[in-house]
N, C-alpha and C. Protein backbone atom coordinates (compact mmCIF):
# COMPACT_ATOMS: atom_id res chain seq x y z
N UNK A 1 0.84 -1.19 0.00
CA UNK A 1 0.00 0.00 0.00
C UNK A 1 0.88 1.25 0.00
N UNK A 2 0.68 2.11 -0.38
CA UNK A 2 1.37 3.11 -1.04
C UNK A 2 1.31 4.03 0.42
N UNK A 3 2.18 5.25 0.94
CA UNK A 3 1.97 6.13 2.23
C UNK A 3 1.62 7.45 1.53
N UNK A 4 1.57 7.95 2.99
CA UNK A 4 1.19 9.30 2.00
C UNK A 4 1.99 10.13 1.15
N UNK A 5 3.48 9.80 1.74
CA UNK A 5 4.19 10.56 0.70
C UNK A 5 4.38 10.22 -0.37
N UNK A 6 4.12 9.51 -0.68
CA UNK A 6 4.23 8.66 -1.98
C UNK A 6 2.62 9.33 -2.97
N UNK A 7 1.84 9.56 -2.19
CA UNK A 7 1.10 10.09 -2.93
C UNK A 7 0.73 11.45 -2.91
N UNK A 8 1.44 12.11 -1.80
CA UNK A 8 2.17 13.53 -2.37
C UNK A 8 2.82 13.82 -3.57
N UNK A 9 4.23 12.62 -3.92
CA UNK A 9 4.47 13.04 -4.92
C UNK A 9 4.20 12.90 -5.84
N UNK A 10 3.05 12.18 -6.18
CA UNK A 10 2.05 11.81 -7.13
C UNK A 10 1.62 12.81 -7.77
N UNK A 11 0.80 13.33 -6.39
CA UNK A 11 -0.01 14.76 -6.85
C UNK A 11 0.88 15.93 -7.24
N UNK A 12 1.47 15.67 -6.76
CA UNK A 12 2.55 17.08 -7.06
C UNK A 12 3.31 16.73 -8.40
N UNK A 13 3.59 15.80 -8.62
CA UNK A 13 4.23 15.61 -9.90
C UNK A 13 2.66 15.56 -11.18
N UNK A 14 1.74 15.07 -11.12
CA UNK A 14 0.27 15.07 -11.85
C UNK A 14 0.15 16.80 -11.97
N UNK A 15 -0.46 17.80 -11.29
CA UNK A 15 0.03 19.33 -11.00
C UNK A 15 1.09 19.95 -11.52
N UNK A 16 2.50 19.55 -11.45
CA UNK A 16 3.29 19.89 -12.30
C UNK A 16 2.79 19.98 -14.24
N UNK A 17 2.77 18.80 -14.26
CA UNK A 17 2.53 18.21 -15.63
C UNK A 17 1.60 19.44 -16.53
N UNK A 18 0.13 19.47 -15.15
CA UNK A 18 -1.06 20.17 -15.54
C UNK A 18 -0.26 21.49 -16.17
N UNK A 19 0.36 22.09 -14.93
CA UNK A 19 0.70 23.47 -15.26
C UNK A 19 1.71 23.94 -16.27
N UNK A 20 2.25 22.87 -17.37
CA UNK A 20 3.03 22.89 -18.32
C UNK A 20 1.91 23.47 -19.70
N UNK A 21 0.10 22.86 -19.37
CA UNK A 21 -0.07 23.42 -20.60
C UNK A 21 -0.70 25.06 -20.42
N UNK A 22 -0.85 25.39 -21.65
CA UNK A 22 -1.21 26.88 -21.60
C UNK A 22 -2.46 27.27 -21.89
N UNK A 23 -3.84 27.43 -21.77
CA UNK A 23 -5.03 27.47 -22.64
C UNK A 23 -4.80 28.72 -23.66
N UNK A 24 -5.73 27.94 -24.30
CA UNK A 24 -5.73 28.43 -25.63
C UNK A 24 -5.52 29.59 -26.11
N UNK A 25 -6.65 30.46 -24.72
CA UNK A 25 -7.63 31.69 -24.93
C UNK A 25 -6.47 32.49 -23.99
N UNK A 26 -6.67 33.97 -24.00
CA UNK A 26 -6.14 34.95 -23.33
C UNK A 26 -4.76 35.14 -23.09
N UNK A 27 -4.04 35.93 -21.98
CA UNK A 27 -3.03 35.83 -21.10
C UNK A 27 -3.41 35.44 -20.14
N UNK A 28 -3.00 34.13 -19.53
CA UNK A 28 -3.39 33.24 -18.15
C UNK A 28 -2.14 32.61 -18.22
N UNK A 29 -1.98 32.48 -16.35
CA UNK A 29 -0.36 31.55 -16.28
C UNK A 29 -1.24 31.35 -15.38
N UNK A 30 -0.75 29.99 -15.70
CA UNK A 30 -0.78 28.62 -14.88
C UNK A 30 0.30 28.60 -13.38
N UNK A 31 -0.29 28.20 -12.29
CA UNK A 31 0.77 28.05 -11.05
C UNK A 31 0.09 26.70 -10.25
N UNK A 32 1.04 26.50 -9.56
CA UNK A 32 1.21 25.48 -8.87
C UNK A 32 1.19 25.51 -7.22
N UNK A 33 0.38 24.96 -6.32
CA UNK A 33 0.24 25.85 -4.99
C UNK A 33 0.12 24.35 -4.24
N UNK A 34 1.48 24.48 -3.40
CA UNK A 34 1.72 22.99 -2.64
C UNK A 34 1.61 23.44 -1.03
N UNK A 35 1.09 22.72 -0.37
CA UNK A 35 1.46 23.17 1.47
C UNK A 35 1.27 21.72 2.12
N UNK A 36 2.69 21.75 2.08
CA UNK A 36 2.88 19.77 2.67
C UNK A 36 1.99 20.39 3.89
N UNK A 37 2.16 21.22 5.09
CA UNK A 37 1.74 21.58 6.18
C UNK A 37 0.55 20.88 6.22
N UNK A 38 -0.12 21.00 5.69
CA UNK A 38 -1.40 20.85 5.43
C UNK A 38 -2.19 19.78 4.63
N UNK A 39 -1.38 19.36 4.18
CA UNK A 39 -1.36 18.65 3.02
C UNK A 39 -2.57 19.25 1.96
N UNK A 40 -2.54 20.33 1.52
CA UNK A 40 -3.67 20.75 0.46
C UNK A 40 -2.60 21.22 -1.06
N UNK A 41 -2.96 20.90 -2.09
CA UNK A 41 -2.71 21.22 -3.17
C UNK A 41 -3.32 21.22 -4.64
N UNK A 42 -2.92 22.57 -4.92
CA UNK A 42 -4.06 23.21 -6.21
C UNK A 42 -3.03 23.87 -7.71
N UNK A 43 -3.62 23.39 -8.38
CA UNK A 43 -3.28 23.85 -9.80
C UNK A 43 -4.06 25.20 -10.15
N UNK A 44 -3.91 26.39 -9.83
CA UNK A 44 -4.25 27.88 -10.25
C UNK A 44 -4.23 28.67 -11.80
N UNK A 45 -4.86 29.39 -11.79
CA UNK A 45 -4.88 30.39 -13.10
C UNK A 45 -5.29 31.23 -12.67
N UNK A 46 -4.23 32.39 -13.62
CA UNK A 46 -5.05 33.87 -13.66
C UNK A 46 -4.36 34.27 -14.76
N UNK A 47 -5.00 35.73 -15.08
CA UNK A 47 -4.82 36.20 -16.25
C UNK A 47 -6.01 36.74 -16.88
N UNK A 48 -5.66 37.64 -17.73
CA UNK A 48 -6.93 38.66 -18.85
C UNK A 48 -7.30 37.47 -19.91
N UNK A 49 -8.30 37.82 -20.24
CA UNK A 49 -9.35 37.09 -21.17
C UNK A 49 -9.84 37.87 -22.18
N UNK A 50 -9.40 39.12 -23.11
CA UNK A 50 -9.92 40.16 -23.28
C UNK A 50 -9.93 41.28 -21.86
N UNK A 51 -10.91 41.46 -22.11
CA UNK A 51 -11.50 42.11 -20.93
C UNK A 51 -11.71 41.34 -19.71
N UNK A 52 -11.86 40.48 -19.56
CA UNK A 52 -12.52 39.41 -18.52
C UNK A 52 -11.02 39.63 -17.55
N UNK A 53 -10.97 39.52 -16.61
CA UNK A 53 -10.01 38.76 -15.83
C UNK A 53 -10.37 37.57 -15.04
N UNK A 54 -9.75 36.32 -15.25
CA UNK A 54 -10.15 35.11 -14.87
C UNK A 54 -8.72 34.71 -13.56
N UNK A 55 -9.55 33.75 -12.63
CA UNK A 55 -8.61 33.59 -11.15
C UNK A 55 -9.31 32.16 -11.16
N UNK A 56 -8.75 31.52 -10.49
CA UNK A 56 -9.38 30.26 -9.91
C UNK A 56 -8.67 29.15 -9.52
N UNK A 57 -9.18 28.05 -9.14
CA UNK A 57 -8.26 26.68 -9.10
C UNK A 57 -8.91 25.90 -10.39
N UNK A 58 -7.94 25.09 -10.81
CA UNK A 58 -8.61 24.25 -11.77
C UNK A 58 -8.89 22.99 -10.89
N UNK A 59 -7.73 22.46 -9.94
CA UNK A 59 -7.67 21.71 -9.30
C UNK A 59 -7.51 21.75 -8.38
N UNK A 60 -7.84 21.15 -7.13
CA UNK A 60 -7.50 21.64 -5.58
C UNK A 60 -7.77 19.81 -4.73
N UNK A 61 -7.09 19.10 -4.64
CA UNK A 61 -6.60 17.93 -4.22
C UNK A 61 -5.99 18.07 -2.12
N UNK A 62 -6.78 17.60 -1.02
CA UNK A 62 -6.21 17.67 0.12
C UNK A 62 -5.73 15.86 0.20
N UNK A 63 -4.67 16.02 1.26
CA UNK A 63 -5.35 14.21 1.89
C UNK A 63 -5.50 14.81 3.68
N UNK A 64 -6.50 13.80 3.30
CA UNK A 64 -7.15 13.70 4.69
C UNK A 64 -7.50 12.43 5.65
N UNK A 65 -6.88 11.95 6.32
CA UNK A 65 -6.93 10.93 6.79
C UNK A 65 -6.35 9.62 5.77
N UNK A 66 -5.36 9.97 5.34
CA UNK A 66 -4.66 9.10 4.54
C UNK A 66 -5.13 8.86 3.17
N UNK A 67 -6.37 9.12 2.58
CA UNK A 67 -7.10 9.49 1.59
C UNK A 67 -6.73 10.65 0.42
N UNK A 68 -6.47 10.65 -0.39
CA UNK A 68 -7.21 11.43 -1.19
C UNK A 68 -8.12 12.25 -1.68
N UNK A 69 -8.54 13.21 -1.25
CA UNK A 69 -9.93 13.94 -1.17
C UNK A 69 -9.59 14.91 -2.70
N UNK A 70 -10.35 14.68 -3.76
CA UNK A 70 -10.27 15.60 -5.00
C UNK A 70 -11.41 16.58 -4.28
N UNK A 71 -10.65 17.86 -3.66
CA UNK A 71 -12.18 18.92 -3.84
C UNK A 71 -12.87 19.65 -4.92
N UNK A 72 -11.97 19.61 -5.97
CA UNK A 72 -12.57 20.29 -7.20
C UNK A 72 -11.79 19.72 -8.14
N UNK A 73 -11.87 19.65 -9.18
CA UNK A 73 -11.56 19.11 -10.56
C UNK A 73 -12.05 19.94 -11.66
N UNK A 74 -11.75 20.70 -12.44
CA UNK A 74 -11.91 21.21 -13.81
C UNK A 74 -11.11 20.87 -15.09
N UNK A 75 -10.39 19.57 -14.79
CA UNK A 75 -10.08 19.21 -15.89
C UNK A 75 -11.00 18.50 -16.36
N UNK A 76 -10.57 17.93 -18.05
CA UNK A 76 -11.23 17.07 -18.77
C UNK A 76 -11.50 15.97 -18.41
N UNK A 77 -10.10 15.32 -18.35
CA UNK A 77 -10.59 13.88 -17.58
C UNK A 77 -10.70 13.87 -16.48
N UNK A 78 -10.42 14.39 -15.81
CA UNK A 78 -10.34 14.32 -14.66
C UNK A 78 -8.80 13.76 -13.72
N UNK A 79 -9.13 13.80 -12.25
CA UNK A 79 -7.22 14.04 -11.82
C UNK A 79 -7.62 12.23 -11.52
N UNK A 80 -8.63 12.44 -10.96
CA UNK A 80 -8.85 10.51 -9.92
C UNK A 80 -8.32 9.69 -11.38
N UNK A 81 -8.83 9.98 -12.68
CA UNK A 81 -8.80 9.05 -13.50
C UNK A 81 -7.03 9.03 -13.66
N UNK A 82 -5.90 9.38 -13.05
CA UNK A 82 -4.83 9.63 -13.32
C UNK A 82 -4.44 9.05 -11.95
N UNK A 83 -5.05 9.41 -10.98
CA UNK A 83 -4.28 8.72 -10.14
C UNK A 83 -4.48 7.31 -10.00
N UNK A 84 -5.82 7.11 -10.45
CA UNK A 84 -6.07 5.80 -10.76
C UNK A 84 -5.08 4.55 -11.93
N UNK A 85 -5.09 5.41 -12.74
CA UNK A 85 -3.70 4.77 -13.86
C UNK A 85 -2.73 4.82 -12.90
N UNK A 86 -1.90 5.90 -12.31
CA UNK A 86 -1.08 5.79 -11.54
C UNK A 86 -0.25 4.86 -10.53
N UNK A 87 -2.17 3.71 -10.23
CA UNK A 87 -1.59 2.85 -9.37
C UNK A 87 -2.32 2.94 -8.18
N UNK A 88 -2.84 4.25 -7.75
CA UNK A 88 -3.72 4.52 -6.63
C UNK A 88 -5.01 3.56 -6.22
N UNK A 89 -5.35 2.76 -5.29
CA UNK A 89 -6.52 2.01 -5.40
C UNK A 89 -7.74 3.05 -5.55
N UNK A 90 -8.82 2.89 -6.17
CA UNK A 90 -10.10 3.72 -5.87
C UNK A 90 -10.78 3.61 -4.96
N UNK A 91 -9.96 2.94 -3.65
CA UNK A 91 -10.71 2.76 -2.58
C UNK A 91 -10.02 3.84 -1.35
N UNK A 92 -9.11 4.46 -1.91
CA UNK A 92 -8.39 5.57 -1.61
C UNK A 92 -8.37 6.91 -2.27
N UNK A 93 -9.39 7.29 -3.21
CA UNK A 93 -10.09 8.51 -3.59
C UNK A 93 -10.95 9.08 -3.44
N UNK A 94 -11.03 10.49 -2.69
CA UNK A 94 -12.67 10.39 -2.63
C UNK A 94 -12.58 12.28 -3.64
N UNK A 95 -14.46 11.83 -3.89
CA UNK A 95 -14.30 13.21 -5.00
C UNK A 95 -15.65 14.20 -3.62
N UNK A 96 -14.62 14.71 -3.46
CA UNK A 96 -15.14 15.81 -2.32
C UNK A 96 -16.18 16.38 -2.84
N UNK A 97 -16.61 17.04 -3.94
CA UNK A 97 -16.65 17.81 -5.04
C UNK A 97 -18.17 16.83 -5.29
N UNK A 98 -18.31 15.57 -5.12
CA UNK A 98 -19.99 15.08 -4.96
C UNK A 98 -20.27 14.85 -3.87
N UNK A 99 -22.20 15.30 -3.47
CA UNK A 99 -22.44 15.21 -2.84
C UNK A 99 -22.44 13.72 -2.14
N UNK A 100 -22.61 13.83 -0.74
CA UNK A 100 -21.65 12.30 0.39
C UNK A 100 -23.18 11.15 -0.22
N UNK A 101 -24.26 11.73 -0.35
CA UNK A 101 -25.21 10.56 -1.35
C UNK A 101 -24.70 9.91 -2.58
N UNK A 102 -23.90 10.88 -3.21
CA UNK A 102 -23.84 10.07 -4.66
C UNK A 102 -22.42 9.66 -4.88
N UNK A 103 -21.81 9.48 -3.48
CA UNK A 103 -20.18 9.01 -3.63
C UNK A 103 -20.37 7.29 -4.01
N UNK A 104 -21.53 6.91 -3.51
CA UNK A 104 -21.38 5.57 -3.19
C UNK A 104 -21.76 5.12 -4.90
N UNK A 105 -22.19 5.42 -5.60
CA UNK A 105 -22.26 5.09 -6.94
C UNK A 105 -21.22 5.81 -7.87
N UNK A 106 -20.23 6.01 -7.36
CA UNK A 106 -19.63 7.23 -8.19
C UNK A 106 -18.44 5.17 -8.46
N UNK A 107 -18.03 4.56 -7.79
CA UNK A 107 -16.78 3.14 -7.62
C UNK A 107 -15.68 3.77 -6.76
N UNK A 108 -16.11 5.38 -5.96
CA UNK A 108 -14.93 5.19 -5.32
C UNK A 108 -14.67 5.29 -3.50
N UNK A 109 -13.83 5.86 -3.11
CA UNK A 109 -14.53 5.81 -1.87
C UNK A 109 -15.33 6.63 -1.25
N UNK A 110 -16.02 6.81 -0.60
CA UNK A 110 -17.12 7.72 0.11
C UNK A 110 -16.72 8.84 0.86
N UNK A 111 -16.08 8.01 1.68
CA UNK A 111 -15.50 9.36 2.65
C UNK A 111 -13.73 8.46 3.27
């Protein structure tokens, strides 16, 4: 079974990767926002859109109790489907991000 640091550097190396591409649209840079402390970590953007100015996380990944907790996801495929290739069991992901009713049909873990 894999520890947690091991799936620190998972995430942190998956996050890296993310923040290599560039979207399409605007001036937006991509950053990378790690706090072992805490264990919370997020893939960021900002930048003009035209006029627009856009901020956000695309991704924001904690562990919590030895888990995996995806709190948000805005990628395509998604991050679980990567950590899942990765090697991660899906009994060690949870997608924060659905409500605690519809975890249990989602195949992964609940809480």
């Amino acid at each position: 079974m894999a520890t947690q640091l091991d799936y620190v550097a998972l995430i942190k190396r998956i996050l890296l990767e993310y923040a290599q591409y560039k979207p399409a649209y605007g001036d937006i840079e991509t950053s990378v926002s790690f706090d072992d402390e805490h264990a919370n970590y997020a893939l960021l953007q900002a930048g003009w859109n035209g006029d627009d100015y856009l901020h956000g996380a695309i991704v924001h990944v904690r562990i919590i109790d030895g888990k995996i907790w995806v709190q948000y996801d805005g990628t395509e495929e998604g991050i679980a489907s990567e950590l899942i290739e990765a090697g991660v069991p899906k009994s060690q992901i949870v997608l924060g991000f659905r409500h605690p009713s519809e975890r249990a049909f989602i195949g992964l873990a609940v809480a």
